[in-house]
Protein backbone atom coordinates (compact mmCIF):
# COMPACT_ATOMS: atom_id res chain seq x y z
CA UNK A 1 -30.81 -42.51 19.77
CA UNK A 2 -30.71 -44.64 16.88
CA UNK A 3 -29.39 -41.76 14.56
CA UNK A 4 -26.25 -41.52 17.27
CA UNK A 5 -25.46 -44.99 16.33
CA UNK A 6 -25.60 -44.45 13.10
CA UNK A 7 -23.04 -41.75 12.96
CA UNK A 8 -20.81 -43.37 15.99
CA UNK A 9 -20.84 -46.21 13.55
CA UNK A 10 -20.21 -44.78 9.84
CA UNK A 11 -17.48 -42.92 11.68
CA UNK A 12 -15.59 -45.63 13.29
CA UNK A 13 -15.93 -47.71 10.03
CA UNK A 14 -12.69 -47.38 8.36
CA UNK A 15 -11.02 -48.86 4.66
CA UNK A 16 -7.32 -48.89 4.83
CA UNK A 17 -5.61 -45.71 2.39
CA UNK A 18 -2.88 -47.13 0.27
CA UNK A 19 -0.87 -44.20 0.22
CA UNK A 20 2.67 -43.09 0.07
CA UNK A 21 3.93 -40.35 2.03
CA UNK A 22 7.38 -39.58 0.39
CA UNK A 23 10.32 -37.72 2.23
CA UNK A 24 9.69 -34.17 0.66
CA UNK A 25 6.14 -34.02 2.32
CA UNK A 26 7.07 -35.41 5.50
CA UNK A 27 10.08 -33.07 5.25
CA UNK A 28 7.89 -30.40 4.86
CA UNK A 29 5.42 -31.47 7.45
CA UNK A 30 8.32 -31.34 10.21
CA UNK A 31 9.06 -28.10 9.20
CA UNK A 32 5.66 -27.20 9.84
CA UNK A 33 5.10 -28.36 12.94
CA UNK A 34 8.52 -26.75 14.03
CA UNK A 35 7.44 -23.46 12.42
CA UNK A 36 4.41 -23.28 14.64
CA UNK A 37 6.53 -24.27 17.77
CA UNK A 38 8.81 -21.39 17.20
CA UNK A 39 6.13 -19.07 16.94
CA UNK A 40 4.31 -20.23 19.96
CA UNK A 41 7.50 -19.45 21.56
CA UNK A 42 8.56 -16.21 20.00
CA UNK A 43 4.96 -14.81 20.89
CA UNK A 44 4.81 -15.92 24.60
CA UNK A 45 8.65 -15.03 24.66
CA UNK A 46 7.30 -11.13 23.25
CA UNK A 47 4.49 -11.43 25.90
CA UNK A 48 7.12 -11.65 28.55
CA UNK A 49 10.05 -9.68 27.39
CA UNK A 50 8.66 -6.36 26.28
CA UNK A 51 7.16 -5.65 29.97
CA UNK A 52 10.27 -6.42 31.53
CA UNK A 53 12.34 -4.63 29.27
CA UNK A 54 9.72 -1.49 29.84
CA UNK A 55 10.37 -1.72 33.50
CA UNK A 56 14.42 -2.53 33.35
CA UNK A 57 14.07 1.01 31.22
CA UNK A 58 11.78 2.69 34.04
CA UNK A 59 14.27 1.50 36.82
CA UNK A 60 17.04 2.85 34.72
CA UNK A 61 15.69 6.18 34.60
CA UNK A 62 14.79 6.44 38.07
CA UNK A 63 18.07 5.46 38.79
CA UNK A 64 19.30 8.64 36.52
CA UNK A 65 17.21 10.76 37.97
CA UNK A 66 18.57 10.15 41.53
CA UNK A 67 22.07 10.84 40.11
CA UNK A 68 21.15 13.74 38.47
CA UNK A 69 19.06 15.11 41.96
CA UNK A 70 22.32 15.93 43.31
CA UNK A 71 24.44 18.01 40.70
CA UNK A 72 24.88 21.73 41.00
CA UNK A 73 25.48 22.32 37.54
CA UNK A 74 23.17 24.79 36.27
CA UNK A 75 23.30 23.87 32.70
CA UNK A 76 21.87 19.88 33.05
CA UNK A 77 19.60 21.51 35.05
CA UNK A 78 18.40 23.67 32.67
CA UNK A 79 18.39 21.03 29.78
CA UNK A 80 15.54 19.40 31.31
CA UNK A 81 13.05 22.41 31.21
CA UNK A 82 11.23 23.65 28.32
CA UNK A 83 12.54 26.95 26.59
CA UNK A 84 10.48 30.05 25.98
């Protein structure tokens, strides 16, 4: 117990830093953080668009197909099988 307080207190112990954070490192620290935002984004964005855009696609070619179901010309017909 007594080595708990020891750490709780050497780590709360502080000495004030005199240091100078200039404009080009907080500059680049914004740009950072916004870089990491973005590509939080763009990855949950990918998460969500690419199975959507796989089932717009599916729907479309169902959609074809139905069309297609219908036509009595022999040659799109044909297109779809495999030649010997």
């Amino acid at each position: 117990m007594r080595l708990i307080w020891l750490i709780v207190l050497a780590l709360s112990w502080h000495v004030p830093a005199f240091g100078y954070i200039g404009p080009g490192l907080g500059a680049g620290a914004i740009g950072v953080m916004l870089g990491l935002i973005a590509s939080l984004f763009l990855a949950l964005f990918a998460l969500v668009w690419y199975p959507v855009k796989r089932l717009i696609k599916k729907r479309k070619g169902k959609s074809r197909q139905d069309d297609n179901d219908g036509s009595s010309d022999p040659e799109k017909e044909q297109e779809g099988q495999e030649r010997p």
